[in-house]
Structures are given as C-alpha cells and as structure tokens.
N, C-alpha and C. Protein backbone atom coordinates (compact mmCIF):
# COMPACT_ATOMS: atom_id res chain seq x y z
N UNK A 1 5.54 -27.08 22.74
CA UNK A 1 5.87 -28.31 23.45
C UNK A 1 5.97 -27.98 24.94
N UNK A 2 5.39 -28.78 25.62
CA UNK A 2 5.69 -28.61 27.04
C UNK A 2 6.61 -29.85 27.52
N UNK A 3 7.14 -30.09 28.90
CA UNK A 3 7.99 -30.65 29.16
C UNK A 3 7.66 -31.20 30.79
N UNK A 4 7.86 -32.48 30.86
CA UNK A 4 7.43 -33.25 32.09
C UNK A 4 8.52 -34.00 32.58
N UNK A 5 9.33 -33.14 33.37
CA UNK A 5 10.58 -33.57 34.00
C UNK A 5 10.78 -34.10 35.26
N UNK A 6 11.43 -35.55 35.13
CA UNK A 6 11.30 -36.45 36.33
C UNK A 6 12.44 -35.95 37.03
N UNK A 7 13.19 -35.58 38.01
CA UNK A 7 14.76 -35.20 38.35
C UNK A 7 15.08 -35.79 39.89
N UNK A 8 15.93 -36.59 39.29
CA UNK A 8 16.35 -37.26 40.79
C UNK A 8 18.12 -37.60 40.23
N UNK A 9 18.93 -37.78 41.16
CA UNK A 9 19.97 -38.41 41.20
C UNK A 9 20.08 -39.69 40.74
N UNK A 10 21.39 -39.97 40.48
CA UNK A 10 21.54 -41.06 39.41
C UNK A 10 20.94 -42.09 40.23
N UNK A 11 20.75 -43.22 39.46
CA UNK A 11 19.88 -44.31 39.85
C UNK A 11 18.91 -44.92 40.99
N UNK A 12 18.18 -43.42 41.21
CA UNK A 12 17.02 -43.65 42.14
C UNK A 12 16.01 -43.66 41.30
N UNK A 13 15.67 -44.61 40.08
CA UNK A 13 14.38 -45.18 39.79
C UNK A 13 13.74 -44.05 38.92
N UNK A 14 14.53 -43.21 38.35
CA UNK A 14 13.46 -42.26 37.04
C UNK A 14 13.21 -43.16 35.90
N UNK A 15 13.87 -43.89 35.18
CA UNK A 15 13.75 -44.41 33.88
C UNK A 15 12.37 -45.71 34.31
N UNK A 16 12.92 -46.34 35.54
CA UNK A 16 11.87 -47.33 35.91
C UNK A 16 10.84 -46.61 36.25
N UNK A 17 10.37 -45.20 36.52
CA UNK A 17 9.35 -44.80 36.83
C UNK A 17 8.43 -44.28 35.18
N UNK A 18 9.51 -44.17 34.67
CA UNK A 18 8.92 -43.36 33.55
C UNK A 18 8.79 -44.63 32.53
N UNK A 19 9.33 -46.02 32.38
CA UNK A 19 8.57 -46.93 31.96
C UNK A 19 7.61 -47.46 32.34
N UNK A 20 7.05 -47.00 33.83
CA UNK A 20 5.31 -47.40 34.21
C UNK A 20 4.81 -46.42 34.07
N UNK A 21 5.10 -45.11 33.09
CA UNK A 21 3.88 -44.03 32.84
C UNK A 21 3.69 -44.98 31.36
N UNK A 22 4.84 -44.83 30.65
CA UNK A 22 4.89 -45.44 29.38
C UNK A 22 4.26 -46.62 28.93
N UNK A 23 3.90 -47.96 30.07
CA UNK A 23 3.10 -49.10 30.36
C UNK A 23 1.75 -48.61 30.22
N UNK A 24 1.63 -47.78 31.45
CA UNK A 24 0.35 -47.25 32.12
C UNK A 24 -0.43 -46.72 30.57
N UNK A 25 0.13 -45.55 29.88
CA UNK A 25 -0.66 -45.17 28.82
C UNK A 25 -0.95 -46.00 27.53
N UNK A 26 0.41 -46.86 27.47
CA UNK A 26 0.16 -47.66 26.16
C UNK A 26 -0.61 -48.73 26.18
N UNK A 27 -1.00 -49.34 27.55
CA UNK A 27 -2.05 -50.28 27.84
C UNK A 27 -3.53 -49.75 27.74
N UNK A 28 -3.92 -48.73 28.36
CA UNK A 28 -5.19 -48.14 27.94
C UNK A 28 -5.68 -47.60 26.89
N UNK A 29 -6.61 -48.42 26.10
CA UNK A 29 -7.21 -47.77 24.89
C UNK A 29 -7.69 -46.58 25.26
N UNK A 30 -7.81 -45.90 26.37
CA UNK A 30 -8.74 -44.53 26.42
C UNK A 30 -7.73 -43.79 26.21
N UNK A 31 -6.65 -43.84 26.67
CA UNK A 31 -5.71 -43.17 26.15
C UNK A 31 -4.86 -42.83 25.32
N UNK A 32 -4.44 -44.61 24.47
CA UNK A 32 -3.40 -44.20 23.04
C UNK A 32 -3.81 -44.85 22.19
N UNK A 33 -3.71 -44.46 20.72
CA UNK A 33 -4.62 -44.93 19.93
C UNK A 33 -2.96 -45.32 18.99
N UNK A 34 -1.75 -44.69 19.50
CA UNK A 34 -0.91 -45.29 18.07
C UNK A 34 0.24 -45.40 19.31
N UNK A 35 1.31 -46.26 18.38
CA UNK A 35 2.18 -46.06 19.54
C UNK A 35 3.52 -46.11 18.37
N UNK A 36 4.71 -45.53 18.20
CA UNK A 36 5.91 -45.72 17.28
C UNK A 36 6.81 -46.49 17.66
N UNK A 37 7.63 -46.80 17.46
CA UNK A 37 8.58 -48.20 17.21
C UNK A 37 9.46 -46.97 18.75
N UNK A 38 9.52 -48.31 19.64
CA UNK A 38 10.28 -48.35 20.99
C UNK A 38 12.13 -48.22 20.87
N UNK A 39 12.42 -47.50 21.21
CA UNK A 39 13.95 -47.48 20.81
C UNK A 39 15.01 -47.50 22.17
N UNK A 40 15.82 -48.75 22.33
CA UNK A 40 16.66 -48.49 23.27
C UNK A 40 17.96 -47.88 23.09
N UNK A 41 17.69 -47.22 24.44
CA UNK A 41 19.32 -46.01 24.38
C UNK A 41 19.88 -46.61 25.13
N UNK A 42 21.52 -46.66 25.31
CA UNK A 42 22.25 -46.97 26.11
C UNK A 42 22.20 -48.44 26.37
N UNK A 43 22.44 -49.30 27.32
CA UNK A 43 22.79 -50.34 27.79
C UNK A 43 21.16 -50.98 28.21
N UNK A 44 20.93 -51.70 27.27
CA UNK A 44 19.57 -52.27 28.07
C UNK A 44 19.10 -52.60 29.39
N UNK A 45 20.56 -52.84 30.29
CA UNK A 45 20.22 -53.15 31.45
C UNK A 45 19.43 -52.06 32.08
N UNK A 46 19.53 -50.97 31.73
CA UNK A 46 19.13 -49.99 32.36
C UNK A 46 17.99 -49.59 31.81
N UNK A 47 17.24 -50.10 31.09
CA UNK A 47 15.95 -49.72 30.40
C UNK A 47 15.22 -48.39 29.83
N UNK A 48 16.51 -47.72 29.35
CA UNK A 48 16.46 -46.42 29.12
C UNK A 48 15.50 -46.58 27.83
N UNK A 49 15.00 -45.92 27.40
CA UNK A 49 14.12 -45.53 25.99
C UNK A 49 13.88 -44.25 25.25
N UNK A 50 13.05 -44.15 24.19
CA UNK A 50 13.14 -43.02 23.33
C UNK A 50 11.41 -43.82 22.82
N UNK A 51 10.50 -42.95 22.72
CA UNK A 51 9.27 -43.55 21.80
C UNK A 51 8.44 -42.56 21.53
N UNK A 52 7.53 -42.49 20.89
CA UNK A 52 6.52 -41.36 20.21
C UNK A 52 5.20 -41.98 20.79
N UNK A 53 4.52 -41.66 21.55
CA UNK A 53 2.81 -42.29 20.80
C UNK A 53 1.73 -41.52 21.07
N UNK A 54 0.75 -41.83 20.35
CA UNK A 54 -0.41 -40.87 20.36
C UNK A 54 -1.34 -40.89 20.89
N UNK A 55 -2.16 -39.86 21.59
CA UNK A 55 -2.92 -39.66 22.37
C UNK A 55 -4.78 -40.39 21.55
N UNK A 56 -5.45 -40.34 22.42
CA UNK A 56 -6.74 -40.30 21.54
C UNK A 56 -7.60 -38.92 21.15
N UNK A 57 -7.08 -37.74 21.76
CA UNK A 57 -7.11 -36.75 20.66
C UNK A 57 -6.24 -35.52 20.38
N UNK A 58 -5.05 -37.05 20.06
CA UNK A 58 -4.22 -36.59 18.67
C UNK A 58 -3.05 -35.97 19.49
N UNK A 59 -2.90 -35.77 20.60
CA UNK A 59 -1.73 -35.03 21.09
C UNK A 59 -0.84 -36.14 21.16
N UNK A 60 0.38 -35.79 20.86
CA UNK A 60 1.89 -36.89 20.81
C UNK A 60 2.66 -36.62 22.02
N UNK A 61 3.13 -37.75 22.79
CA UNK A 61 3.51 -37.79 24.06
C UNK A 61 5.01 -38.12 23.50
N UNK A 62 6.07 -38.10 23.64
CA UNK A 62 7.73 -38.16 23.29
C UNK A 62 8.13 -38.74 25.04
N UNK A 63 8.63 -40.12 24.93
CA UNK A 63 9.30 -40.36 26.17
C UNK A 63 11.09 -40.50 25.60
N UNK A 64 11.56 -39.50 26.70
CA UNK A 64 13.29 -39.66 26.30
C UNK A 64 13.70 -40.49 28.21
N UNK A 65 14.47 -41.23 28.38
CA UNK A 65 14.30 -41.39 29.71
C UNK A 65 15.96 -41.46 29.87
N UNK A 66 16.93 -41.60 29.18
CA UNK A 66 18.40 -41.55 29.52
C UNK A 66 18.78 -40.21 29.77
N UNK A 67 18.51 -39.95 30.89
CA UNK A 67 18.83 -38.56 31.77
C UNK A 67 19.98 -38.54 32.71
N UNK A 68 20.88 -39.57 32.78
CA UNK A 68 22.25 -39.51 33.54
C UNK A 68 23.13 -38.84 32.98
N UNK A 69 23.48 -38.17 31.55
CA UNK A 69 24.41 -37.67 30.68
C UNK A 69 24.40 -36.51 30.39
N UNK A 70 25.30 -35.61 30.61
CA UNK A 70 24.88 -33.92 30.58
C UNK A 70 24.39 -33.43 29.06
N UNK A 71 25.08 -34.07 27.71
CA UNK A 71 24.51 -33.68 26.70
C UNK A 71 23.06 -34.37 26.16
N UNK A 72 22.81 -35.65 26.86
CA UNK A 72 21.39 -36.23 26.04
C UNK A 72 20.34 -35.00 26.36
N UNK A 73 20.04 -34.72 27.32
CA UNK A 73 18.73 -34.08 27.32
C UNK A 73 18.54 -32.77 26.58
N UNK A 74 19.27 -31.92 26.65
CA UNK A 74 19.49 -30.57 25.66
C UNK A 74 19.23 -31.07 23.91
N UNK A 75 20.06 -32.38 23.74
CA UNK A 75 19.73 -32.56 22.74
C UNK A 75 18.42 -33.50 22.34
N UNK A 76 18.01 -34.10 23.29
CA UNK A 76 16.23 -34.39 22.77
C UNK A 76 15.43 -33.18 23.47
N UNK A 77 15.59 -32.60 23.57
CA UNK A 77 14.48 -31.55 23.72
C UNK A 77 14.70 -30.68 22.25
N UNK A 78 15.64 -30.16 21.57
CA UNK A 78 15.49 -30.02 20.67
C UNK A 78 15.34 -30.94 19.24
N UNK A 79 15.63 -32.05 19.48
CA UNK A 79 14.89 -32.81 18.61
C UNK A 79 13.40 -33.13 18.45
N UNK A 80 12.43 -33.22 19.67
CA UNK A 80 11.14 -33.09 19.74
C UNK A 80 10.54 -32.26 19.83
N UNK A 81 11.68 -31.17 19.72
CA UNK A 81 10.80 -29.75 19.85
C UNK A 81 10.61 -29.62 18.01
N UNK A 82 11.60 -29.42 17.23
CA UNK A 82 11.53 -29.91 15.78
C UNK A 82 10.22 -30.64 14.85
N UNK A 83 10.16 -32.17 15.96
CA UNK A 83 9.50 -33.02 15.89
C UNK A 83 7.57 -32.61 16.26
N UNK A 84 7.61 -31.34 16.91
CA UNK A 84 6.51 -30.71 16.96
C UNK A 84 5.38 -31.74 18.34
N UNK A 85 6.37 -32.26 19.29
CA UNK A 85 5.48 -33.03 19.85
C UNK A 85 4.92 -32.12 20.91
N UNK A 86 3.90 -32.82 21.62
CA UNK A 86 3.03 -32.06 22.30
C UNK A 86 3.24 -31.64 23.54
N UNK A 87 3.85 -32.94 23.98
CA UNK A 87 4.54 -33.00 25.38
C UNK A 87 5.52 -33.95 25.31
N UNK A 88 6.96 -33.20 25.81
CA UNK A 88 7.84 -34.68 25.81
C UNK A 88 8.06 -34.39 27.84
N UNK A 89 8.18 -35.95 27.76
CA UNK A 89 8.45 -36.49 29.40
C UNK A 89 10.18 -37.05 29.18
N UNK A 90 10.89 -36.90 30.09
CA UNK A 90 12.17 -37.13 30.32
C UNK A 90 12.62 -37.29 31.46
N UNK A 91 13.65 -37.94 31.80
CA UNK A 91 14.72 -38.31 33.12
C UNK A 91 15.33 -36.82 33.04
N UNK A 92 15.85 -36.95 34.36
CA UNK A 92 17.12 -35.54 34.26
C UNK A 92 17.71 -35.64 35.52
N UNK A 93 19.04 -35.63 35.16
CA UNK A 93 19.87 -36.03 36.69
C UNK A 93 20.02 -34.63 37.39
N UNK A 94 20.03 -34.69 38.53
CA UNK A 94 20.32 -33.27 39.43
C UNK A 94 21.62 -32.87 39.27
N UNK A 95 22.39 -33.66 38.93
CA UNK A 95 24.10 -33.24 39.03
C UNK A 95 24.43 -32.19 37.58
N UNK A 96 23.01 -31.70 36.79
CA UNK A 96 23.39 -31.31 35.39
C UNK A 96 22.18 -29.93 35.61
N UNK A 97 23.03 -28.72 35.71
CA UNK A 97 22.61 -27.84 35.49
C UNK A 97 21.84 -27.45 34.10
N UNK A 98 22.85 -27.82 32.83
CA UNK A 98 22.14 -27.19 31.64
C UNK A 98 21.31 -28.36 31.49
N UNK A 99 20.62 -29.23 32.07
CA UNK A 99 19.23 -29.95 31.62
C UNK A 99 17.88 -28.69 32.11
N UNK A 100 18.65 -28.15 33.38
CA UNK A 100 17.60 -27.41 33.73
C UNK A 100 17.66 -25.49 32.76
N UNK A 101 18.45 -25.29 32.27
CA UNK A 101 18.84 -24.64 31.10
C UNK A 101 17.69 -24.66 29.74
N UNK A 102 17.80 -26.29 29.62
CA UNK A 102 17.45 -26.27 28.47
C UNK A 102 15.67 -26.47 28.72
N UNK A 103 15.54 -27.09 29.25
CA UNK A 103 13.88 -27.29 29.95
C UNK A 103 13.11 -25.98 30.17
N UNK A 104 13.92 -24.74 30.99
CA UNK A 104 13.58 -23.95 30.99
C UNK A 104 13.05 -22.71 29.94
N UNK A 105 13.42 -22.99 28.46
CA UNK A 105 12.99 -22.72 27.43
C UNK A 105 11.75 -22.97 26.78
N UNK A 106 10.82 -23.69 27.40
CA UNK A 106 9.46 -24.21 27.20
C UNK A 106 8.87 -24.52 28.46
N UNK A 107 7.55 -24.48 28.40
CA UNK A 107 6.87 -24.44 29.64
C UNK A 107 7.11 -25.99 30.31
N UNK A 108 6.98 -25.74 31.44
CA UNK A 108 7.43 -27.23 32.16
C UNK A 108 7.20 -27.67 33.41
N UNK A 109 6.85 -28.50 33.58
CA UNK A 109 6.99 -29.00 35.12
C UNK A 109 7.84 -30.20 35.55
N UNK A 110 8.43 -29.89 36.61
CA UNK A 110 9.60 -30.45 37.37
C UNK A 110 8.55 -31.87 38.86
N UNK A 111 8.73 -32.93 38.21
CA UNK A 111 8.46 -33.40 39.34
C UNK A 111 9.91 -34.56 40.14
N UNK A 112 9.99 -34.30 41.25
CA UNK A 112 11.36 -34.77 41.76
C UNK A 112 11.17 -35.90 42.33
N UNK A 113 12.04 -36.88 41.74
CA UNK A 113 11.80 -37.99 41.88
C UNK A 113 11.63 -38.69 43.39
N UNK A 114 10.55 -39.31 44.02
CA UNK A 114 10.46 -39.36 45.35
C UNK A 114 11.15 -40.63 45.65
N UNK A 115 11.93 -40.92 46.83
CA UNK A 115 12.90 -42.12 47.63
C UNK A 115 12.62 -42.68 48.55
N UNK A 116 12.67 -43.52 48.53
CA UNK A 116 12.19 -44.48 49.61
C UNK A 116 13.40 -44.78 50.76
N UNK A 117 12.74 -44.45 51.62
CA UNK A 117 13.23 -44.84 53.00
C UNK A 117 12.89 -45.50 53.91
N UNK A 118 13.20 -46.70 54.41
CA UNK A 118 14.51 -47.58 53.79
C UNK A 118 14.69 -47.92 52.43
N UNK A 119 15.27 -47.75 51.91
CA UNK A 119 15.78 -48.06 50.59
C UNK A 119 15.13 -50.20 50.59
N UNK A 120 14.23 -50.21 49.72
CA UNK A 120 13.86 -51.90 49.88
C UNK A 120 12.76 -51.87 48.50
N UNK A 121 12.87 -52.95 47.95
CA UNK A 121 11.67 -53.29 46.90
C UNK A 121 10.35 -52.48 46.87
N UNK A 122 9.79 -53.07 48.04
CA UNK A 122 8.47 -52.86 48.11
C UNK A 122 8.35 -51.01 48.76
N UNK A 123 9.28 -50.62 49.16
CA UNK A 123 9.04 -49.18 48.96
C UNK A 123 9.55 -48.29 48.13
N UNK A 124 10.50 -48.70 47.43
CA UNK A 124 11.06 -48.62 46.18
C UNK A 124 9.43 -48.35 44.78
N UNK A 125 9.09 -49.80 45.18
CA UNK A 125 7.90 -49.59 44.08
C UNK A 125 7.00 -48.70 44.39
N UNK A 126 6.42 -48.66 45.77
CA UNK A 126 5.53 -47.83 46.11
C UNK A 126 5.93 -46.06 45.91
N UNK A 127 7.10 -45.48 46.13
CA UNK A 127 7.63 -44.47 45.60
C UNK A 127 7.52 -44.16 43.97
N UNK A 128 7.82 -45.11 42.83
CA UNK A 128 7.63 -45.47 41.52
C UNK A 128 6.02 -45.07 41.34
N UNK A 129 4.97 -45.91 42.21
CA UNK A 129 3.99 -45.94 41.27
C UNK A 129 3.25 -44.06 42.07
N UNK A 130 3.64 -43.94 43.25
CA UNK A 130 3.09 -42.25 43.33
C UNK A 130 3.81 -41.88 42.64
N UNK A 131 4.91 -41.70 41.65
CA UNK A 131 5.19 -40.66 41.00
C UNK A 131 4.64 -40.69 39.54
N UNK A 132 4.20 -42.04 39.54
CA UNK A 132 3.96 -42.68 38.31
C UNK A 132 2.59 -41.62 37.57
N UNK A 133 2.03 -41.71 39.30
CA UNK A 133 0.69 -41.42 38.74
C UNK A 133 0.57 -39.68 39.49
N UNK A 134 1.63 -39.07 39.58
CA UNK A 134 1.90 -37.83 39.25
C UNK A 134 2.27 -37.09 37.95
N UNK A 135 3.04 -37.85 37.10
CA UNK A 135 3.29 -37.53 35.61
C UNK A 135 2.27 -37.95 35.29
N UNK A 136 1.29 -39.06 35.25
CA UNK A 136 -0.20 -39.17 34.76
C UNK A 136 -0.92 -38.02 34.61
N UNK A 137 -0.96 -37.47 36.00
CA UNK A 137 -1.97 -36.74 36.43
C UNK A 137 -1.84 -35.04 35.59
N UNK A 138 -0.15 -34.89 35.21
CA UNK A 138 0.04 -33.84 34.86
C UNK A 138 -0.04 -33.85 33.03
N UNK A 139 -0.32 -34.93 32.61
CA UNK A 139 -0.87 -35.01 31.17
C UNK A 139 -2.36 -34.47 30.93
C-alpha cells in the first residue's frame, strides 16, 4: 500500500480538497469502473468520508479524509493496509506527530496542503483545485 497524504492544519480545506479528487475520479469513466458505498465520519458538516473504489485496472484507491484526530489516521492506515488496498489518500493534521509515525511505515508522499492568501472563496478554491490535481497527478 502506498499512501497520499494531504497535511495542513486544522480547517484549511484538506477534506474539501480531497472530496474534489474523490468527484474528479468517480466522475470519469477512464478512471473508475466501481465505486463502494460512501461512508460519513464525524459530523456531516464537515464532509469528512471513508470510501473504496476501483480503478480501471483494478487498483483500489481508499479515501479516509477525517484527519483532525490524533488516533483516526494510525488506525485507517492499518485497516486498509489489512484491506490490501493499493493506495489509500488521507487528511492529516500537522499538530499530530504519530500520523506522520504511522505513514512513515509504507511508502508515501506528503503533499502540504496549499493556503490562500488572502484567505477568500475564490482563492480558497483555486488553492483546492492545484492541490486537487496534485494528488491526481500522483496516482
């Protein structure tokens, strides 16, 4: 399993970034051919998720995105590691050393979540969709 880690501080836009990779692939037939039942974690407001889906050849992508909590991530990385997936993508807050602990046990790349300055919508999104299509790029 390899590992595609978004890491930014709490609520600068990882989970919203990592539901437009999750959009991005499950909309293109070139890319997913199955997708598993969508599961919300935590408080919906926050659009955290958990999902499985499959590539078109055959590799399984695992999105975990509730990365504010020092024990979630240690423990889905070993659950999808179990789960035999191919690549799991995840949130991970900077304030949590053993996320980077546990990540570090499988090959991985760290991309850090980029911020917009001034802090405003429209650069807000524009920050979202380059990173968007940095975890793309690293599938």
């Amino acid at each position: 399993m390899r590992i595609i880690a978004l890491r930014g501080n709490s609520d600068c836009g990882k989970s919203t970034t990592l539901n437009r990779v999750y959009q991005e692939i499950i909309s293109n037939t070139l890319y997913c051919v199955n997708q598993e039942l969508r599961e919300v974690l935590g408080n919906p407001i926050n659009n955290d998720f958990e999902c499985i889906v499959t590539l078109f050849d055959n590799r399984k992508i695992a999105f975990y995105t509730m990365g504010d909590y020092m024990r979630d991530i240690p423990y889905a990385i070993e659950k999808y590691a179990k789960m035999k997936v191919d690549i799991l993508i995840l949130a991970s807050n900077t304030n949590y050393n053993n996320h980077l602990n546990a990540i570090a046990n499988y090959p991985f790349n760290i991309v850090v979540k980029t911020i917009a300055l001034p802090r405003n919508d429209d650069n807000n999104n524009v920050c979202n969709l380059q990173d968007c299509g940095t975890i793309l790029s690293l599938i």
